[in-house]
Protein backbone atom coordinates (compact mmCIF):
# COMPACT_ATOMS: atom_id res chain seq x y z
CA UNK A 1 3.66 -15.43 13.48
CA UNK A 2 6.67 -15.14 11.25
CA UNK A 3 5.33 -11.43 10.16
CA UNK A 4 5.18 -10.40 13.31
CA UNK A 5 8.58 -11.59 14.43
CA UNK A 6 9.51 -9.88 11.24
CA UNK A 7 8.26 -6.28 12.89
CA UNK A 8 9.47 -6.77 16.00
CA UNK A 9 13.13 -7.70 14.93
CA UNK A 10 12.86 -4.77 13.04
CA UNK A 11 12.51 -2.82 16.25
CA UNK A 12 15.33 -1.74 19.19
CA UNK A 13 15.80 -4.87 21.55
CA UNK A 14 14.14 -2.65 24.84
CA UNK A 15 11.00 -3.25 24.40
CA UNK A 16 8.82 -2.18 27.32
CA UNK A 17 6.52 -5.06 28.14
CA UNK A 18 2.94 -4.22 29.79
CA UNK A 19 0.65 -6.71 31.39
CA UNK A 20 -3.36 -6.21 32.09
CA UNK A 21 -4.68 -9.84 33.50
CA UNK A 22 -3.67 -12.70 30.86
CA UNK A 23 -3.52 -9.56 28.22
CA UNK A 24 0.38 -8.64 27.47
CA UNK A 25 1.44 -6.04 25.40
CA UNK A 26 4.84 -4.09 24.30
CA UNK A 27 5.99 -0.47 23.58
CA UNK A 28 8.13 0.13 21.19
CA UNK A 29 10.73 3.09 22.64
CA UNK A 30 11.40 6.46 21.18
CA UNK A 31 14.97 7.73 20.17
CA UNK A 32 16.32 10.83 20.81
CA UNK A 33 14.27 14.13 20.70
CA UNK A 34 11.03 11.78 20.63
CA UNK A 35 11.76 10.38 23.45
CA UNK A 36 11.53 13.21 25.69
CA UNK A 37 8.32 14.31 23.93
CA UNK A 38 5.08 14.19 26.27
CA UNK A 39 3.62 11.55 23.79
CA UNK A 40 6.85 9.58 24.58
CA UNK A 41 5.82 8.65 27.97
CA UNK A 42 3.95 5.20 29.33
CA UNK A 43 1.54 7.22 31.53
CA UNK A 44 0.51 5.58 34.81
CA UNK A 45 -2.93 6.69 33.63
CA UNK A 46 -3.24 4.78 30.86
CA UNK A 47 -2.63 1.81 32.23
CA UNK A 48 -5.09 3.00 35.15
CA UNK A 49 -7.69 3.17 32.24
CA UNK A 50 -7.19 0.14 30.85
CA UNK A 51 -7.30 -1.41 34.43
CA UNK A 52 -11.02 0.34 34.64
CA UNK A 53 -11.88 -0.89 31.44
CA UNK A 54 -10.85 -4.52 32.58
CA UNK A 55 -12.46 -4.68 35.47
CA UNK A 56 -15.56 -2.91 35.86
CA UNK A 57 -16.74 -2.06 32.39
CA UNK A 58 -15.75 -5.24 29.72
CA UNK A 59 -19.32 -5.46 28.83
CA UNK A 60 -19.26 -1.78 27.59
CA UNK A 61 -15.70 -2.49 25.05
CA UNK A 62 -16.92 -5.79 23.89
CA UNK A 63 -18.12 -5.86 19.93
CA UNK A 64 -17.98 -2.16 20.07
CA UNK A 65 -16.03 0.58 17.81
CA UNK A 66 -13.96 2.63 19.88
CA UNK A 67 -12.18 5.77 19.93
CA UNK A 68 -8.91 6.92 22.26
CA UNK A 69 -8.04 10.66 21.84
CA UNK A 70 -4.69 12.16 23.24
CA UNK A 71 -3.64 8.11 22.26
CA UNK A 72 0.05 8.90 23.00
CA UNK A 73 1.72 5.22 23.20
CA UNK A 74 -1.67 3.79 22.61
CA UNK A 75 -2.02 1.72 25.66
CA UNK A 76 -5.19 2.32 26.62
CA UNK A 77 -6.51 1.78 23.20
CA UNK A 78 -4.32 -1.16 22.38
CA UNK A 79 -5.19 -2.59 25.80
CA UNK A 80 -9.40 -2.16 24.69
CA UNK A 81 -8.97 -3.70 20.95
CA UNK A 82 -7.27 -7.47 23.41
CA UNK A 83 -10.58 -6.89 26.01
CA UNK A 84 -12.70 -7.36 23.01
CA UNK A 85 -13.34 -4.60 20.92
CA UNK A 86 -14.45 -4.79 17.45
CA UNK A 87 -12.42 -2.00 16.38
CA UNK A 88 -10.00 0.45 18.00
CA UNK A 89 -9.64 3.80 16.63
CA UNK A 90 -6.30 5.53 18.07
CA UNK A 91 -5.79 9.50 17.42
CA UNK A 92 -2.72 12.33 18.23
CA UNK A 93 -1.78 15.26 16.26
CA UNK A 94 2.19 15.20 16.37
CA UNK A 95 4.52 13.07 14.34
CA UNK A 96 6.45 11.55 16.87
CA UNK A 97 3.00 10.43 17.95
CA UNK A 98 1.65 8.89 15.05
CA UNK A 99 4.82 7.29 14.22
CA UNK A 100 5.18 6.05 17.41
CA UNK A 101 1.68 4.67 17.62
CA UNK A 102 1.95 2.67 14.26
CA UNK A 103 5.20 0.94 15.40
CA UNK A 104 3.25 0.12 18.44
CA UNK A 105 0.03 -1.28 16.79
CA UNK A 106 2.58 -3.32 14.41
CA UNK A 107 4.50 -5.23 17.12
CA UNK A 108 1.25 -6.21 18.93
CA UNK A 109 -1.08 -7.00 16.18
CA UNK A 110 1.08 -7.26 13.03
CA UNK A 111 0.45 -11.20 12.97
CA UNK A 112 -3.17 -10.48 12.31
CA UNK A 113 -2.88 -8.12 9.38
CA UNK A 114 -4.55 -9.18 6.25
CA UNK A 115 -1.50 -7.53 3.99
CA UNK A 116 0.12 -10.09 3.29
CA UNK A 117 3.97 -12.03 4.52
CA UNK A 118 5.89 -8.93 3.21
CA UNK A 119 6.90 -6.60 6.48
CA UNK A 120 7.68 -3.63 4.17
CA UNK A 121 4.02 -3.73 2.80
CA UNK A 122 3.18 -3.58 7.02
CA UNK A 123 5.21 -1.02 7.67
CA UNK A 124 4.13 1.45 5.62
CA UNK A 125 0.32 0.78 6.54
CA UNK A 126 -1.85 2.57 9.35
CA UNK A 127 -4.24 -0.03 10.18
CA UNK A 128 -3.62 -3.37 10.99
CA UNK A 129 -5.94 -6.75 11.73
CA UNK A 130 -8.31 -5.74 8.54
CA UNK A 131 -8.77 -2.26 10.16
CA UNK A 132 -9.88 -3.39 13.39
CA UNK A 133 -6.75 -1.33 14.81
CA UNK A 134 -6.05 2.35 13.32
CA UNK A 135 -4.64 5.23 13.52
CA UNK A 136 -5.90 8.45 12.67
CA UNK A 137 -4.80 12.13 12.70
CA UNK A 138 -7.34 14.19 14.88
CA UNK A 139 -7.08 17.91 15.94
CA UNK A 140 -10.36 19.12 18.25
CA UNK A 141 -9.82 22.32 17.75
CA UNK A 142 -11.21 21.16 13.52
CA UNK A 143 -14.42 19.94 15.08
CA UNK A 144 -15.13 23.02 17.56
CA UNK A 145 -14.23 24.93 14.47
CA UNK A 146 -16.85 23.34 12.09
CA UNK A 147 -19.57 23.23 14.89
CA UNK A 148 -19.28 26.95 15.00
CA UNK A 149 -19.12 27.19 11.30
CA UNK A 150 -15.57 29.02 11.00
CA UNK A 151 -12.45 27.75 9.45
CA UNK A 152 -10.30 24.98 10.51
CA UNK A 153 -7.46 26.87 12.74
CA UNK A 154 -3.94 26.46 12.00
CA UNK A 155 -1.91 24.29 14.01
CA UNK A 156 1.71 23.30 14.08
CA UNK A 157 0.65 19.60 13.85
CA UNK A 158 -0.28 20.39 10.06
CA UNK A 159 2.55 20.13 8.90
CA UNK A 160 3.65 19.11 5.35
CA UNK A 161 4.29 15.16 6.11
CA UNK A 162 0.83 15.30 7.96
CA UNK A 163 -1.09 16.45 5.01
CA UNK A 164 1.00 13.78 2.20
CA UNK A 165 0.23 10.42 1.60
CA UNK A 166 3.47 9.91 4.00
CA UNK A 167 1.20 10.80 6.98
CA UNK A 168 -1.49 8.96 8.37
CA UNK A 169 -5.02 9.82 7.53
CA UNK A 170 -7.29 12.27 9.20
CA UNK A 171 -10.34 11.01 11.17
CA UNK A 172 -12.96 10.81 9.31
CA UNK A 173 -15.59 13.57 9.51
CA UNK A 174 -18.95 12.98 11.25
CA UNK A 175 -17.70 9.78 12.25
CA UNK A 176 -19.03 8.43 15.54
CA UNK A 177 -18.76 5.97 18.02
CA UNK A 178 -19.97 4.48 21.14
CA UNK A 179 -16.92 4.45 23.21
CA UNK A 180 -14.73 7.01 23.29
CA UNK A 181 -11.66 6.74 26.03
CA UNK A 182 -8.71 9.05 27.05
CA UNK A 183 -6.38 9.71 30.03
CA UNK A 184 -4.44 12.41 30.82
CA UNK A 185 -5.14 14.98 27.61
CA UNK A 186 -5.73 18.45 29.22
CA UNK A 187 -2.63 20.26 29.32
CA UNK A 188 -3.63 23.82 29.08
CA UNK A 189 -7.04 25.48 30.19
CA UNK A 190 -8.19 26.36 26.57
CA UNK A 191 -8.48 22.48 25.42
CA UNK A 192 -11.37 22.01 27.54
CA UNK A 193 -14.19 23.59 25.77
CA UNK A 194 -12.35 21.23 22.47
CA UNK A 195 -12.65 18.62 24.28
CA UNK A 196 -16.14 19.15 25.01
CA UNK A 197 -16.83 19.62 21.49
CA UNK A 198 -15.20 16.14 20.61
CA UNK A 199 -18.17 14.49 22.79
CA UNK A 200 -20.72 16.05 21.18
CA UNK A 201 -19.36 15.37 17.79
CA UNK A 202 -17.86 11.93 18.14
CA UNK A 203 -19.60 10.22 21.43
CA UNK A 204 -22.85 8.73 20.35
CA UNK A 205 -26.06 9.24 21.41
CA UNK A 206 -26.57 6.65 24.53
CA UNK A 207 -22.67 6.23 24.49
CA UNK A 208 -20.16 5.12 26.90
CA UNK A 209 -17.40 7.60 27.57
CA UNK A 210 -14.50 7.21 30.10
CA UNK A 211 -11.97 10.07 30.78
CA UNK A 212 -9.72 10.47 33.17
CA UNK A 213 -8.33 13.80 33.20
């Protein structure tokens, strides 16, 4: 407990608090241009998700590796690792995300990490709880791009911090699982045939997926 009072007095005093049944969680706020950024917003669908996931499919989360794309503030996924899953695999492409996400996934879970009293070591890691909660970099657009056997594209989210050891690591290739979740990731017509893709190269065969979009 003292390492994660550590994180969290490390963090602004407004935290948002969320509740899902007798599961509580809080999100760490964004400062100034971050804030206004579309991964700096609690989206009602996220919680709407994690609602779903609560009470009509726990049986599908429980013991089982899961995957959020579009993860913005994590909810959702953060919400899936307390209903039981064994491990929670959350994904975005901007910085503001993925720094935003690991801030999150440190002031709910930090007391479970296996590295150790020191909150400096924490801070600087992307997984907490021995890896049962992540955080991975994940552009579609690379997996549509390998299933058709052409080049990854460029991107702005490839930036130089995203590609050092500063940035968080990309998702691993080939990996798959049997729950993959996400709500509200379509923003412009040509993500849909990436998205698409991302099933068919992360959903498992005789997987669960849930997407509201």
């Amino acid at each position: 407990e003292g390492q994660a009072n550590d994180v969290l007095n490390s963090q602004p005093l407004y935290l948002v608090e969320l509740e899902l049944n007798e599961h509580r969680l809080v999100v760490v706020p964004r400062e100034g241009d971050d804030a206004n950024a579309v991964s700096g917003y609690i989206w009602p669908s996220s919680m709407v998700l994690a609602r779903l996931l609560s009470d009509r499919w726990p049986d599908v989360l429980r013991g089982q590796d899961v995957l959020e794309l579009g993860s913005g503030q994590g909810v959702s996924g953060m919400f899936a690792s307390k209903l039981g899953a064994k491990t929670v695999t959350l994904t975005d492409i901007g910085r503001a995300s993925l720094l935003g996400l690991r801030a999150n996934i440190l002031a709910n879970f930090a007391a479970e990490t296996d590295l150790g009293s020191n909150s400096v070591t924490a801070e600087v890691s992307w997984e907490v709880a021995s890896g049962s909660l992540r955080v991975r970099r994940y552009l579609w657009e690379d997996d549509h791009a390998a299933l058709l056997g052409e080049i990854s594209p460029r991107h702005w989210s490839k930036d130089t911090w995203a590609c050092s050891a500063a940035g968080p690591p990309k998702l691993e290739d080939g990996s798959l699982f049997p729950v993959v979740i996400a709500a509200d990731v379509l923003y412009f017509a040509n993500q849909v045939q990436a998205l698409s893709t991302v099933l068919s190269c992360r959903l498992a065969v005789g997987g669960f997926g849930l997407l509201l979009l």
